[in-house]
C-alpha atoms as a PDB file:
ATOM      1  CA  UNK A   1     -39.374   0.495 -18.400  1.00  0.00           C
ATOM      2  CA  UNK A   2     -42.931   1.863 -18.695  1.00  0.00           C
ATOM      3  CA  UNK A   3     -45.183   1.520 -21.262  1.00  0.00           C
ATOM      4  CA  UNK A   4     -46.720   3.916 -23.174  1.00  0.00           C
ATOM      5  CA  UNK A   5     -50.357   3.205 -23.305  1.00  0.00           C
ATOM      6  CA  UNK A   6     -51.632   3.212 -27.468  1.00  0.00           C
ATOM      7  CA  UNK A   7     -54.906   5.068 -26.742  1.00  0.00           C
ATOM      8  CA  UNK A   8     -53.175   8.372 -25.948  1.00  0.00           C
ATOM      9  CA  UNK A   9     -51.270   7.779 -29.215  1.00  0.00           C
ATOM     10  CA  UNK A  10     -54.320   6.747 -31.136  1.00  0.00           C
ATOM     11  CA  UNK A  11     -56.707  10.104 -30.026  1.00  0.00           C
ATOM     12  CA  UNK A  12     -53.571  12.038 -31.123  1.00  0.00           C
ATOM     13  CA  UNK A  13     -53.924  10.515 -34.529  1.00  0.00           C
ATOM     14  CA  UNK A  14     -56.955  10.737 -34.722  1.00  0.00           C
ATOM     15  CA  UNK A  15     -57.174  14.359 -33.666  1.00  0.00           C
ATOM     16  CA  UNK A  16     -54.719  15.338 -36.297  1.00  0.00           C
ATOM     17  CA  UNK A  17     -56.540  13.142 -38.987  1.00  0.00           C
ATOM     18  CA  UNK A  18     -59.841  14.778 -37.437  1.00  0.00           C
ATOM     19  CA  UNK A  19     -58.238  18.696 -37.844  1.00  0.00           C
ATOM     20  CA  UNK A  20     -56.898  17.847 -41.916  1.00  0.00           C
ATOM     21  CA  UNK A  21     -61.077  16.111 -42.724  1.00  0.00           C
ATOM     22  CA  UNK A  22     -62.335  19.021 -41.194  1.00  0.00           C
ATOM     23  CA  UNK A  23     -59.746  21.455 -43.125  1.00  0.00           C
ATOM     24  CA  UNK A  24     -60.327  19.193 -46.392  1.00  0.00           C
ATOM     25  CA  UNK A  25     -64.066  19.615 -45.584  1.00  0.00           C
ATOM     26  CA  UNK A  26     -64.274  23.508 -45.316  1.00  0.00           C
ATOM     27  CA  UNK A  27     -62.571  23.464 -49.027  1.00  0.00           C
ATOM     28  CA  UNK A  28     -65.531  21.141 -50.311  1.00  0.00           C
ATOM     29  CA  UNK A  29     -68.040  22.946 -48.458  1.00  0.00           C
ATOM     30  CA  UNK A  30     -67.735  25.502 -51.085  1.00  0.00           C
ATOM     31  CA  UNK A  31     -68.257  22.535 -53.612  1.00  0.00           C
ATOM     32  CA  UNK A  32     -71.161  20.653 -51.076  1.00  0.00           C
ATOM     33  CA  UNK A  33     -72.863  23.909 -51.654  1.00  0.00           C
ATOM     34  CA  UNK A  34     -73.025  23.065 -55.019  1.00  0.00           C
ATOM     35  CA  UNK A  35     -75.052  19.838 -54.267  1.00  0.00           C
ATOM     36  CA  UNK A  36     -71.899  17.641 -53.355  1.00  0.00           C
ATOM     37  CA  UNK A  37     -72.254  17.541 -49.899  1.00  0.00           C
ATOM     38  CA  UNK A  38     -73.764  13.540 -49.600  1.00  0.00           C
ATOM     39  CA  UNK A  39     -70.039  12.531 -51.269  1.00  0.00           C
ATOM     40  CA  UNK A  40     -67.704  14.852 -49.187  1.00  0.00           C
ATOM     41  CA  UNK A  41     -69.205  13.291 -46.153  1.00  0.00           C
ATOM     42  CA  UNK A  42     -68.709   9.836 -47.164  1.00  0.00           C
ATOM     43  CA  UNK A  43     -65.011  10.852 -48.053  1.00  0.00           C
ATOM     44  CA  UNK A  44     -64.907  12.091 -44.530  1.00  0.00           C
ATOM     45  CA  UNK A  45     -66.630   8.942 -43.016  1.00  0.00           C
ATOM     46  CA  UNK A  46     -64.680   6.235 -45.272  1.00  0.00           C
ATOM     47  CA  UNK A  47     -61.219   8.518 -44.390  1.00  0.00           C
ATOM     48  CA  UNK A  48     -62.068   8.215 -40.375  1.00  0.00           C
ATOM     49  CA  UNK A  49     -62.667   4.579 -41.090  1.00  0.00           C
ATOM     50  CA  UNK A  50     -59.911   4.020 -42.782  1.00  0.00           C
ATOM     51  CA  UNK A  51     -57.529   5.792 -40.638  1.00  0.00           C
ATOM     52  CA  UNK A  52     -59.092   3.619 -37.662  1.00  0.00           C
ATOM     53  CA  UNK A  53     -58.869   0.437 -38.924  1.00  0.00           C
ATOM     54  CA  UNK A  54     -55.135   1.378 -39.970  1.00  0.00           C
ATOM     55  CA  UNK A  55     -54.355   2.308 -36.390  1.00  0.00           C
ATOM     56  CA  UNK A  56     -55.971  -1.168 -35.073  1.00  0.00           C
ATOM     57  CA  UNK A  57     -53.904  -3.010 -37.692  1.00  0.00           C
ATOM     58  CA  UNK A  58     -50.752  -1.078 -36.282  1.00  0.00           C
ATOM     59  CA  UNK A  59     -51.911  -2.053 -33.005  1.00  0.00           C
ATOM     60  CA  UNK A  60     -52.586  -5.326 -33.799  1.00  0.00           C
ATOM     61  CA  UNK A  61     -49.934  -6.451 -35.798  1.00  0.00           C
ATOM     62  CA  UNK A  62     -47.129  -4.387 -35.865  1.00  0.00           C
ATOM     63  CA  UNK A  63     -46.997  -2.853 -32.272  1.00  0.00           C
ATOM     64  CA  UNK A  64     -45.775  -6.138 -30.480  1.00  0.00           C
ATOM     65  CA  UNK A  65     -43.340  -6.178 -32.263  1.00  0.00           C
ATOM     66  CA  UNK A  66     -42.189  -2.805 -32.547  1.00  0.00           C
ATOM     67  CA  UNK A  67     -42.903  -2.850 -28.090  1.00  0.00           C
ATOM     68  CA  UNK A  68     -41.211  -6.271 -27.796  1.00  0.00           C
ATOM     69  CA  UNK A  69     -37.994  -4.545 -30.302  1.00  0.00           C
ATOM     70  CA  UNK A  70     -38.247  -1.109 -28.363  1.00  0.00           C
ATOM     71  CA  UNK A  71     -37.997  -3.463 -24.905  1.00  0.00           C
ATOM     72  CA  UNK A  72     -34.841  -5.745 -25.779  1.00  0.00           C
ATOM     73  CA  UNK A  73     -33.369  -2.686 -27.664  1.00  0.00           C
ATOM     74  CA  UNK A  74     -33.581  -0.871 -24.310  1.00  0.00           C
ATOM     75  CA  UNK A  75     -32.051  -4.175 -22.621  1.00  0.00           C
ATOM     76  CA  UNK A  76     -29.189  -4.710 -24.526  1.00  0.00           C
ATOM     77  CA  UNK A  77     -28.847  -1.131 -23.924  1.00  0.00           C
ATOM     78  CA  UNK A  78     -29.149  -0.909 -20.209  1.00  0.00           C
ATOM     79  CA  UNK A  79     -26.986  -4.060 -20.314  1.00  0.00           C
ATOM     80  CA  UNK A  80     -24.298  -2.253 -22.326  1.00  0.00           C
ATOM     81  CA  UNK A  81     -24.480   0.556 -19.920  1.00  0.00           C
ATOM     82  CA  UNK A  82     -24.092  -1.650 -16.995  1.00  0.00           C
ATOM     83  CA  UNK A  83     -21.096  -3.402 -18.416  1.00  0.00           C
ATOM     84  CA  UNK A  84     -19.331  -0.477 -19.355  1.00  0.00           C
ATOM     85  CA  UNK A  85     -19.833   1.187 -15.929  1.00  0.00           C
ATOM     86  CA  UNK A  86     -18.572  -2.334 -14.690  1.00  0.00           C
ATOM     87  CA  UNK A  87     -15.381  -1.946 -17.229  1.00  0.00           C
ATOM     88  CA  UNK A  88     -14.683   1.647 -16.402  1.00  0.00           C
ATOM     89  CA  UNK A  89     -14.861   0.558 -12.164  1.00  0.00           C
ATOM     90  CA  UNK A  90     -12.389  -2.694 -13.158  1.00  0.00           C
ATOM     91  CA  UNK A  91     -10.110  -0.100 -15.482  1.00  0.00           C
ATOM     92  CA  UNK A  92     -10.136   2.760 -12.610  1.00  0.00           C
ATOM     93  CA  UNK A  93      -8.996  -0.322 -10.023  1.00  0.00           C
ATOM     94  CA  UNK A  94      -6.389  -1.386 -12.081  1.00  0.00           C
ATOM     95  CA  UNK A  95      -4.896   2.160 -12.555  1.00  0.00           C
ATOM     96  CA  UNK A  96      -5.063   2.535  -8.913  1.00  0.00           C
ATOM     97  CA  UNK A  97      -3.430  -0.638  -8.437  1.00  0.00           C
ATOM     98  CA  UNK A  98      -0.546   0.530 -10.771  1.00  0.00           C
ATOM     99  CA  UNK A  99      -0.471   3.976  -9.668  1.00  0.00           C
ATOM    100  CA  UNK A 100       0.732   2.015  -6.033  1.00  0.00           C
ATOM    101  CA  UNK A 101       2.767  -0.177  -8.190  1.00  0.00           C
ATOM    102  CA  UNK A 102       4.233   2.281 -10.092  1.00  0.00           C
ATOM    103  CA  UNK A 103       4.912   4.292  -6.410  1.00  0.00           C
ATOM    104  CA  UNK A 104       6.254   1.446  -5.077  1.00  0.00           C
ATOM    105  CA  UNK A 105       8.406   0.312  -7.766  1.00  0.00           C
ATOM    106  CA  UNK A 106       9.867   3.980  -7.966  1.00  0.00           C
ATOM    107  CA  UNK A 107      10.831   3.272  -3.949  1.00  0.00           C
ATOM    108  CA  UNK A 108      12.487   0.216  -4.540  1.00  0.00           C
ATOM    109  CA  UNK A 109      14.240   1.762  -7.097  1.00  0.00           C
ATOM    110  CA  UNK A 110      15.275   4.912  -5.101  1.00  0.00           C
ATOM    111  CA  UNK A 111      16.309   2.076  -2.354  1.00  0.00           C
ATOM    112  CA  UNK A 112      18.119  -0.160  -4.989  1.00  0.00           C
ATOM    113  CA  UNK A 113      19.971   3.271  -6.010  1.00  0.00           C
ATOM    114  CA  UNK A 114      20.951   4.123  -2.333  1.00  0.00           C
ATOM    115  CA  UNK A 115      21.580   0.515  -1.510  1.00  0.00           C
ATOM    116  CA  UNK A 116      24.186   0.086  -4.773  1.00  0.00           C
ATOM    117  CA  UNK A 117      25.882   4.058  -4.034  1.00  0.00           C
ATOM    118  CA  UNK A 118      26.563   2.782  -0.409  1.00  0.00           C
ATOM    119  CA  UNK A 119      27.420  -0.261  -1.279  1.00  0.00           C
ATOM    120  CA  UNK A 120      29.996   1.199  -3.884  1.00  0.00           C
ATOM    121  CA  UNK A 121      31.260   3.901  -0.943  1.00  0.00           C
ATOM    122  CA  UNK A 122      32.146   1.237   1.391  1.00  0.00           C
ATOM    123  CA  UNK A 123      34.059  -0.994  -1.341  1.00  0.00           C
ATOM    124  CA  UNK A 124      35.953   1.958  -2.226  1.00  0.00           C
ATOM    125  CA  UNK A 125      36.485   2.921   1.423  1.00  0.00           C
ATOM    126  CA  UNK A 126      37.799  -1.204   1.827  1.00  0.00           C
ATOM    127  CA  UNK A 127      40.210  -0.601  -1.448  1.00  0.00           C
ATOM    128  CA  UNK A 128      41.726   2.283  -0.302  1.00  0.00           C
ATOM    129  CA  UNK A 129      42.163   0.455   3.524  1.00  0.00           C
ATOM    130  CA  UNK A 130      43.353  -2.551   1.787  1.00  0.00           C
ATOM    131  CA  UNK A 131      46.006  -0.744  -0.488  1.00  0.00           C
ATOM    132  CA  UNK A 132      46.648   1.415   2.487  1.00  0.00           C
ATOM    133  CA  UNK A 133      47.557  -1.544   4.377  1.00  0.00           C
ATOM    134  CA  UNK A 134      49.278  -3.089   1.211  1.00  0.00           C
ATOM    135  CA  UNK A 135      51.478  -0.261   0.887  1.00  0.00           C
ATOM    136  CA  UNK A 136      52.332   0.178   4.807  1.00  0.00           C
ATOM    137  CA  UNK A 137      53.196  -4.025   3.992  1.00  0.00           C
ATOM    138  CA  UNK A 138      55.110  -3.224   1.054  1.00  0.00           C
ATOM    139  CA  UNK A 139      56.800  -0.652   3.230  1.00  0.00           C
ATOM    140  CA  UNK A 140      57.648  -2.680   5.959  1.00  0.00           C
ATOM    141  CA  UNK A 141      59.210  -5.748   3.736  1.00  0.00           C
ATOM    142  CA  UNK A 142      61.104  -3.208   1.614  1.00  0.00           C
ATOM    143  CA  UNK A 143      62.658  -1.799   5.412  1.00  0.00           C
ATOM    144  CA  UNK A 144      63.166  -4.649   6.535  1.00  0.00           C
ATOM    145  CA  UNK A 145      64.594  -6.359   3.503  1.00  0.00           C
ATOM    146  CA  UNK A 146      67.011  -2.710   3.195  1.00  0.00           C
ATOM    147  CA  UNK A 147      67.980  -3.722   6.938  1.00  0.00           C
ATOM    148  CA  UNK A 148      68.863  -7.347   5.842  1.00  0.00           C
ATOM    149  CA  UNK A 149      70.807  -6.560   3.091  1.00  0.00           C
ATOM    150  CA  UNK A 150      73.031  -3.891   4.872  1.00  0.00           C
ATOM    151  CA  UNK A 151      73.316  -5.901   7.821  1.00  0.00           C
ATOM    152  CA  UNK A 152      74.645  -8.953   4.943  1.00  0.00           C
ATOM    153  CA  UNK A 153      76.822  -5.908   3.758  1.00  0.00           C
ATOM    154  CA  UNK A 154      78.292  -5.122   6.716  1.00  0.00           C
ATOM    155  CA  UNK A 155      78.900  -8.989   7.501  1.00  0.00           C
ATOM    156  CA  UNK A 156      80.468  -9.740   4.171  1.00  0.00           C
ATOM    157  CA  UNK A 157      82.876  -6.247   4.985  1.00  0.00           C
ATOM    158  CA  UNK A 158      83.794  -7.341   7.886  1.00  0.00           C
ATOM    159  CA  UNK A 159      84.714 -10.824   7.198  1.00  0.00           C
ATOM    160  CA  UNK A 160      86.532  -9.426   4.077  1.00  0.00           C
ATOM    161  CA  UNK A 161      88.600  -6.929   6.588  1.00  0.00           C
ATOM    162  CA  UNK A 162      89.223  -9.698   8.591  1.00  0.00           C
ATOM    163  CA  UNK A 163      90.658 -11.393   6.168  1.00  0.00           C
ATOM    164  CA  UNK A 164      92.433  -8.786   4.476  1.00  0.00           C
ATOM    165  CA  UNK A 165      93.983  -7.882   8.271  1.00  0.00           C
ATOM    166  CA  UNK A 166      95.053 -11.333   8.442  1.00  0.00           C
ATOM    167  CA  UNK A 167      96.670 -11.542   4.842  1.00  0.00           C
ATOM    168  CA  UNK A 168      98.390  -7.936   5.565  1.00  0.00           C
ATOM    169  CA  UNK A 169      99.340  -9.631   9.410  1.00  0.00           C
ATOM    170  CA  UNK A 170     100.623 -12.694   7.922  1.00  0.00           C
ATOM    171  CA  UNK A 171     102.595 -11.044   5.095  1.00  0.00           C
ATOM    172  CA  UNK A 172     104.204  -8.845   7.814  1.00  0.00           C
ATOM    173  CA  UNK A 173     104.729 -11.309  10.415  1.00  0.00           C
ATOM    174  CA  UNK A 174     106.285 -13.699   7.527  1.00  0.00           C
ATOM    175  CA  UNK A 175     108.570 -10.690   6.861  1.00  0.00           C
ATOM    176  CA  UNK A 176     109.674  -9.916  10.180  1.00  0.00           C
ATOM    177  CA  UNK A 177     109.727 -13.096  11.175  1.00  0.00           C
ATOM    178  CA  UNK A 178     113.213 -15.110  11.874  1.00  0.00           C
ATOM    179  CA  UNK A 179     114.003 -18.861  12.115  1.00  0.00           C
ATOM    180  CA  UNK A 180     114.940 -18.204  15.823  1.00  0.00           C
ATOM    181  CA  UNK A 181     111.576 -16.633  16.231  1.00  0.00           C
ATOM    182  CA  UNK A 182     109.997 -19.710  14.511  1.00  0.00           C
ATOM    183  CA  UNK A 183     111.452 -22.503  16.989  1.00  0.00           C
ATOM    184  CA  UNK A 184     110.373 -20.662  20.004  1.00  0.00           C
ATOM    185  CA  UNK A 185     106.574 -19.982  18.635  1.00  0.00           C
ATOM    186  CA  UNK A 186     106.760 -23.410  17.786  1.00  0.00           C
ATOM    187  CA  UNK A 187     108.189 -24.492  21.278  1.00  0.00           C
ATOM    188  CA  UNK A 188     106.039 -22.224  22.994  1.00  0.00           C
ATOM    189  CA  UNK A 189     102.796 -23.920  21.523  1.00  0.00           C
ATOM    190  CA  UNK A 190     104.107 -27.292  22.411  1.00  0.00           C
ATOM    191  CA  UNK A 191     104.415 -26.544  25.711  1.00  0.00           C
ATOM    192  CA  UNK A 192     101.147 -24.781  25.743  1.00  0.00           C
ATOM    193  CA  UNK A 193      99.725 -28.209  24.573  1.00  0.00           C
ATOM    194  CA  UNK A 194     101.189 -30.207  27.041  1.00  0.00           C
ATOM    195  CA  UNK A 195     100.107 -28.318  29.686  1.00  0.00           C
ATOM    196  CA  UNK A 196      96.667 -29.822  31.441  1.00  0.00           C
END
């Protein structure tokens, strides 16, 4: 920071005190013509020494402070400045950082969306082979069991028409059969037997 040199601040003073004597001393002129003119300059003198030793006093005493005030004031607020330019830069970074966050958390959750639907297509493409299958399965053991049970069916019939043909054959041949016819069946199979 630059300082402000006093003297420039002190003629302005005492320029402006200078212009308000001289203003003051055109009204008493009127009343210096009148034989007051020895006491309206020693007004003037003892105002333009009192305004001079006030501005050394100021100068002495109160302007280091008021500098060394104005200085650290200035500091704290180029200091303030600094950080908060420092804040805003860290605060812009972040939001950048979260704006590529927030991009690349929207992909992964645009790829965890396509990931799950195609994961859910091919599980319900695998139910519908696996019932498929379960079904043609079902199919096949339902056939086959159909074919088991007629072919059981057909069994039991014919041994029950076999048997039924032989009841009916022996009830006729018991009919029609004599004892004559009965010792030569009988003799017939004993021969039979004894033949090697």
């Amino acid at each position: 920071m630059r300082h402000l040199p006093l003297r420039p601040a002190a003629f302005s003073g005492a320029l402006l005190l200078a212009l308000t004597t001289v203003s003051f001393a055109s009204e008493e002129a009127g009343h210096a013509a009148e034989g007051h003119d020895s006491a309206a300059r020693l007004t003037l003198g003892f105002a333009f020494f009192n305004f001079f030793l006030f501005v050394f006093l100021l100068r002495k005493f109160a302007w280091p402070p008021v500098k060394d005030y104005l200085f650290s004031r200035r500091s704290e607020v180029e200091a303030a400045m600094a950080a908060a330019k420092n804040a805003r830069e860290e605060a812009e970074t972040i939001r950048r950082e979260f704006a590529i966050k927030e991009a690349a958390l929207e992909e992964t959750r645009r790829r965890m969306l396509e990931e799950l639907r195609v994961g859910a297509e091919a599980d319900r493409e695998r139910a519908l082979k696996d019932a498929n299958a379960a079904a043609q399965r079902m199919k096949a053991e339902a056939e086959q069991q159909a074919h088991n049970e007629l072919a059981r069916a057909r069994r039991e019939l014919r041994a029950e028409a076999a048997r039924l043909a032989a009841e009916l054959a022996e009830k006729d041949i018991r009919a029609k059969l004599t004892d004559a016819d009965r010792t030569r069946l009988v003799r017939e199979f004993v021969e039979g037997v004894a033949r090697p």
